[in-house]
N, C-alpha and C. Protein backbone atom coordinates (compact mmCIF):
# COMPACT_ATOMS: atom_id res chain seq x y z
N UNK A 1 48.87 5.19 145.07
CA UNK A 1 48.41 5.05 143.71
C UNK A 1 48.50 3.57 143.31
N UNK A 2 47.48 3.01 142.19
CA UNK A 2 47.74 1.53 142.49
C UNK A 2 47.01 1.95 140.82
N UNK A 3 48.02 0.75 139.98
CA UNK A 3 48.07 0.69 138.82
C UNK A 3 47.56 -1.00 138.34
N UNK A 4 46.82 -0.57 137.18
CA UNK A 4 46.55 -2.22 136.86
C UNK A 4 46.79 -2.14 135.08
N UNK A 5 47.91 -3.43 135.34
CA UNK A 5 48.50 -3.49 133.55
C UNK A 5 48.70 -5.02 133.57
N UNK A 6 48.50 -5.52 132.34
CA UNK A 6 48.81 -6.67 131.88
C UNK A 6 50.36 -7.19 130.93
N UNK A 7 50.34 -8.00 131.31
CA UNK A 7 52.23 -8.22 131.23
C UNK A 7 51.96 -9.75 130.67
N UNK A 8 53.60 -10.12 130.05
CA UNK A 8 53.58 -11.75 129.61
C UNK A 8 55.34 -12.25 130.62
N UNK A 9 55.07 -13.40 130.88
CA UNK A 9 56.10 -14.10 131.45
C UNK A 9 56.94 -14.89 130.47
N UNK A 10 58.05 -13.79 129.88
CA UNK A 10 58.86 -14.78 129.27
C UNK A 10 59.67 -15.74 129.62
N UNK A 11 59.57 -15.76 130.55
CA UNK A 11 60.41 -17.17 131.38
C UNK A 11 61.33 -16.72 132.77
N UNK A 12 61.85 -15.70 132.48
CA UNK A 12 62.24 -15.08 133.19
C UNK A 12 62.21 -13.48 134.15
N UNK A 13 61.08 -12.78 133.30
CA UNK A 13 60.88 -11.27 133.69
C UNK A 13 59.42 -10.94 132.97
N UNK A 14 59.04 -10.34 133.84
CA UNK A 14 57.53 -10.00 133.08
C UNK A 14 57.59 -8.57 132.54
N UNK A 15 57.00 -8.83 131.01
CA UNK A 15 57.26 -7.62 130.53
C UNK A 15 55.77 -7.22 130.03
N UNK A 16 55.74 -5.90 130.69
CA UNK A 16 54.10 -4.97 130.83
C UNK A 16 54.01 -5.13 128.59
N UNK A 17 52.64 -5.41 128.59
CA UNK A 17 52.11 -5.16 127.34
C UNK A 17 51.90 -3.83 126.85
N UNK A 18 51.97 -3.09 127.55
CA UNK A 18 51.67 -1.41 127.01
C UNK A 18 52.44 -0.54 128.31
N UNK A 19 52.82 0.71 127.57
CA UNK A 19 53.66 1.28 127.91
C UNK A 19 53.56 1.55 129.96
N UNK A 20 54.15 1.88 131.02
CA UNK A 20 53.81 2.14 132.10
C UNK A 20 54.85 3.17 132.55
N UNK A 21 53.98 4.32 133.64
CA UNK A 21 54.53 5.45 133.83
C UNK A 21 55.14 5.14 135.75
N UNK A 22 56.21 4.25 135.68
CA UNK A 22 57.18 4.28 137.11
C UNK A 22 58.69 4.84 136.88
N UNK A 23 58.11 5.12 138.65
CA UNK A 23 59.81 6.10 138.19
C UNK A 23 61.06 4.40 138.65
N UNK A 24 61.84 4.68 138.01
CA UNK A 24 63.32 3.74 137.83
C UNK A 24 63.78 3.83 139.24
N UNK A 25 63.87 2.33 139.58
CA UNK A 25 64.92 2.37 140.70
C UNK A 25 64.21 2.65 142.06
N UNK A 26 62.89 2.84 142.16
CA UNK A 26 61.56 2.11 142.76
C UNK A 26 61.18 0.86 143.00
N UNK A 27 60.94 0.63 144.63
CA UNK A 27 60.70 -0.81 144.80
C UNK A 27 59.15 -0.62 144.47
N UNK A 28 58.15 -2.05 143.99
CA UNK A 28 57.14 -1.79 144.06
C UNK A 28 56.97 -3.65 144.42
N UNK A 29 55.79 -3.36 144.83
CA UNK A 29 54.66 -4.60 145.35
C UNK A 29 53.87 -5.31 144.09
N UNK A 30 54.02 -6.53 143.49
CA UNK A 30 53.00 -6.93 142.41
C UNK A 30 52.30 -7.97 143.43
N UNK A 31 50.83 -8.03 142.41
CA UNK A 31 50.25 -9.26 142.59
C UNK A 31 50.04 -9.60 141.67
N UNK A 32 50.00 -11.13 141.70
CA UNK A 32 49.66 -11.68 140.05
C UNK A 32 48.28 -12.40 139.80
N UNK A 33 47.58 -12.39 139.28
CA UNK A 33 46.87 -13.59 138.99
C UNK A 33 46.68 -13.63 137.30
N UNK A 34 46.09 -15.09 137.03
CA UNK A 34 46.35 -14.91 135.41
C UNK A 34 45.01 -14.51 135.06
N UNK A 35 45.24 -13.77 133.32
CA UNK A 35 44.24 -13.43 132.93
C UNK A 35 43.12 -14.22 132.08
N UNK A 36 41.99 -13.92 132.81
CA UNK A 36 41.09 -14.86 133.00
C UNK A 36 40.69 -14.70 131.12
N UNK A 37 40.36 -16.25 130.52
CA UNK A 37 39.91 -16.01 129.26
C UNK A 37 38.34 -15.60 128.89
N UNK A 38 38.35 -15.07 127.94
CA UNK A 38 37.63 -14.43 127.17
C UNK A 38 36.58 -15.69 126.33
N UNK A 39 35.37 -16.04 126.87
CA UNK A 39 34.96 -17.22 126.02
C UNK A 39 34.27 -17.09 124.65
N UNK A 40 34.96 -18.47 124.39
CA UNK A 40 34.77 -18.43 122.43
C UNK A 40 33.21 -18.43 122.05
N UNK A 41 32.68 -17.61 121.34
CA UNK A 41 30.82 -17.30 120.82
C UNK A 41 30.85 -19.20 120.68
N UNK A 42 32.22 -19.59 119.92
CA UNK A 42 31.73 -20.84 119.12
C UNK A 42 31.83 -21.72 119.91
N UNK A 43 32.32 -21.85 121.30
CA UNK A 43 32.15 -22.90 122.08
C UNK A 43 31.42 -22.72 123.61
N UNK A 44 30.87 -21.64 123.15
CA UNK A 44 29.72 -22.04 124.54
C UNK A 44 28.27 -21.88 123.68
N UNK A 45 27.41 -22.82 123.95
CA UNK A 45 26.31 -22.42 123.56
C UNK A 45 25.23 -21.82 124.18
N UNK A 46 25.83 -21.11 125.58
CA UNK A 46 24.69 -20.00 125.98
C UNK A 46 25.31 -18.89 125.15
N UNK A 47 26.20 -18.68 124.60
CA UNK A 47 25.93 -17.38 123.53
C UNK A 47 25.12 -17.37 122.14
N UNK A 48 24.49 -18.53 122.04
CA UNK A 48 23.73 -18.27 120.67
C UNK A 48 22.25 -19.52 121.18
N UNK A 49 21.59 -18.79 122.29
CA UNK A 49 20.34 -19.45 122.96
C UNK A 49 19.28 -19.52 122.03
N UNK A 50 19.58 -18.31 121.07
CA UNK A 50 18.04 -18.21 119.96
C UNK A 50 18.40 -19.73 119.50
N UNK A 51 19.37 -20.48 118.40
CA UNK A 51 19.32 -21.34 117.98
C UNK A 51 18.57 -22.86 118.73
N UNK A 52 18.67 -22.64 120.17
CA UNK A 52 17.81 -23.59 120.86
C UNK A 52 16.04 -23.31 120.94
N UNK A 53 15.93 -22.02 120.11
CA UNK A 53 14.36 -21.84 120.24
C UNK A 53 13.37 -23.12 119.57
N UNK A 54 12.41 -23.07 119.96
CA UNK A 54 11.14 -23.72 119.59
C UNK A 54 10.28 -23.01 119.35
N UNK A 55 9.41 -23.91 118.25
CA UNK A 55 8.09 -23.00 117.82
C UNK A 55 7.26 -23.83 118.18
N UNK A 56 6.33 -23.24 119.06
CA UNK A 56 5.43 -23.82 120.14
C UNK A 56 3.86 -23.53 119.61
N UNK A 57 3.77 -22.22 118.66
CA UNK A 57 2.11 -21.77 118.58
C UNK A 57 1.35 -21.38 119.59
N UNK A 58 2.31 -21.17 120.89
CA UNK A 58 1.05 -21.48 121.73
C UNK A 58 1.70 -19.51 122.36
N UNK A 59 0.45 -18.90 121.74
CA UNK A 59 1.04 -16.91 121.88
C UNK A 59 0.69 -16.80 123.08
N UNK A 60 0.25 -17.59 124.53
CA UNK A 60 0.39 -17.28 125.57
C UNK A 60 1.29 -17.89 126.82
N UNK A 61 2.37 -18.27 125.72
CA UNK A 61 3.70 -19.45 126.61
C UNK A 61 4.24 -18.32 127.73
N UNK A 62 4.87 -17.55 127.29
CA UNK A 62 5.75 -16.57 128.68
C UNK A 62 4.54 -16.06 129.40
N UNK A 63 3.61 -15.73 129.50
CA UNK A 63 2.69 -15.11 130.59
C UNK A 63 2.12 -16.40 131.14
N UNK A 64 1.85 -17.58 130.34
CA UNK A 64 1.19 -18.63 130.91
C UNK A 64 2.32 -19.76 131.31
N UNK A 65 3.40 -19.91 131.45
CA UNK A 65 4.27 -20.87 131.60
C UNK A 65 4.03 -21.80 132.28
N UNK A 66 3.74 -21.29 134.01
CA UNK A 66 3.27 -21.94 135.23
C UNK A 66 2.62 -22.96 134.44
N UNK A 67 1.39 -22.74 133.82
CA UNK A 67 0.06 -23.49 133.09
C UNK A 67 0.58 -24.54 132.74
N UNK A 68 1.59 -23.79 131.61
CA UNK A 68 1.87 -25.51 131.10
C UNK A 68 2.87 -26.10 131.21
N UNK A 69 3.70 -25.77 132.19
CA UNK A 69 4.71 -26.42 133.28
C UNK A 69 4.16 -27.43 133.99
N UNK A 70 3.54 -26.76 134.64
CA UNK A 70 3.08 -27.53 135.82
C UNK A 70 1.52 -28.14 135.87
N UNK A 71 0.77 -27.44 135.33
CA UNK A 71 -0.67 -27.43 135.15
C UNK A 71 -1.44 -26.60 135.88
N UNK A 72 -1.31 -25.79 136.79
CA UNK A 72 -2.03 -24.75 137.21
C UNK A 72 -2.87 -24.10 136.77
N UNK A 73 -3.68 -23.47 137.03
CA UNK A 73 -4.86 -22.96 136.55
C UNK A 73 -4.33 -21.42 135.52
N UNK A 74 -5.02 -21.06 134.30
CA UNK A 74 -4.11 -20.19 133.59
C UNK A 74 -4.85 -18.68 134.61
N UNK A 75 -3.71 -17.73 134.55
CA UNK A 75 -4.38 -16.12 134.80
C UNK A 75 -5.34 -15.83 134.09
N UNK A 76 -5.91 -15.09 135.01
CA UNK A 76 -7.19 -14.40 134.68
C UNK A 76 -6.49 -13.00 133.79
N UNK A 77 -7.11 -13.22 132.26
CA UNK A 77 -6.35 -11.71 131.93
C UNK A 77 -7.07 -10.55 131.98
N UNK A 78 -7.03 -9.45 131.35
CA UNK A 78 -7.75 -8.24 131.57
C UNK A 78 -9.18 -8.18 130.63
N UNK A 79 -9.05 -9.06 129.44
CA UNK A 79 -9.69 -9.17 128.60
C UNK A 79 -11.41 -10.07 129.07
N UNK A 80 -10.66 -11.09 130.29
CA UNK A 80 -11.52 -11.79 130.46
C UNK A 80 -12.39 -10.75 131.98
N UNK A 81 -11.95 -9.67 132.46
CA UNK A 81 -12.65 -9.44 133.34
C UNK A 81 -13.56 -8.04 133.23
C-alpha cells in the first residue's frame, strides 16, 4: 500500500498536514521531494493571454495566418469554389 500526504519540516520532525491512518511502531520508507508551487495568475502572464490580444480587422487571421505570416498564397475557401 503506498500513501501520498503532505507534511512541514519543523526543523526537526516532519509533521503530516492532515490526519494519516499507520499503525504505531511500524518501520516505513519516505521519499521526499518538495512541493512544487502553485503559480501566481498575477505573475505569470501566460495566465491572462486575452490582455495581449490585438485588434487586427482582418476576420480571416486564424484560417489565413500562413498568408500573412509568411505570404503564401491565401486557401481556396468553399465559397470561392
Amino acid at each position: 500500500m503506498t500513501k501520498r500526504l503532505h507534511a512541514v519540516f519543523d526543523g526537526k520532525v516532519l509533521k503530516p498536514e492532515e490526519s494519516v491512518d499507520l499503525e504505531v511502531g511500524k518501520r516505513y520508507v519516505l521519499t521526499i521531494e518538495p512541493k512544487q508551487k502553485i503559480p501566481d495568475v498575477k505573475e505569470d502572464p501566460a495566465f491572462d493571454l486575452s490582455s495581449l490580444a490585438v485588434k487586427t480587422n482582418i476576420s480571416d487571421l486564424a484560417r489565413e495566418h500562413d498568408h500573412y505570416l509568411y505570404g503564401i498564397p491565401k486557401r481556396r475557401s468553399d465559397a470561392d469554389q
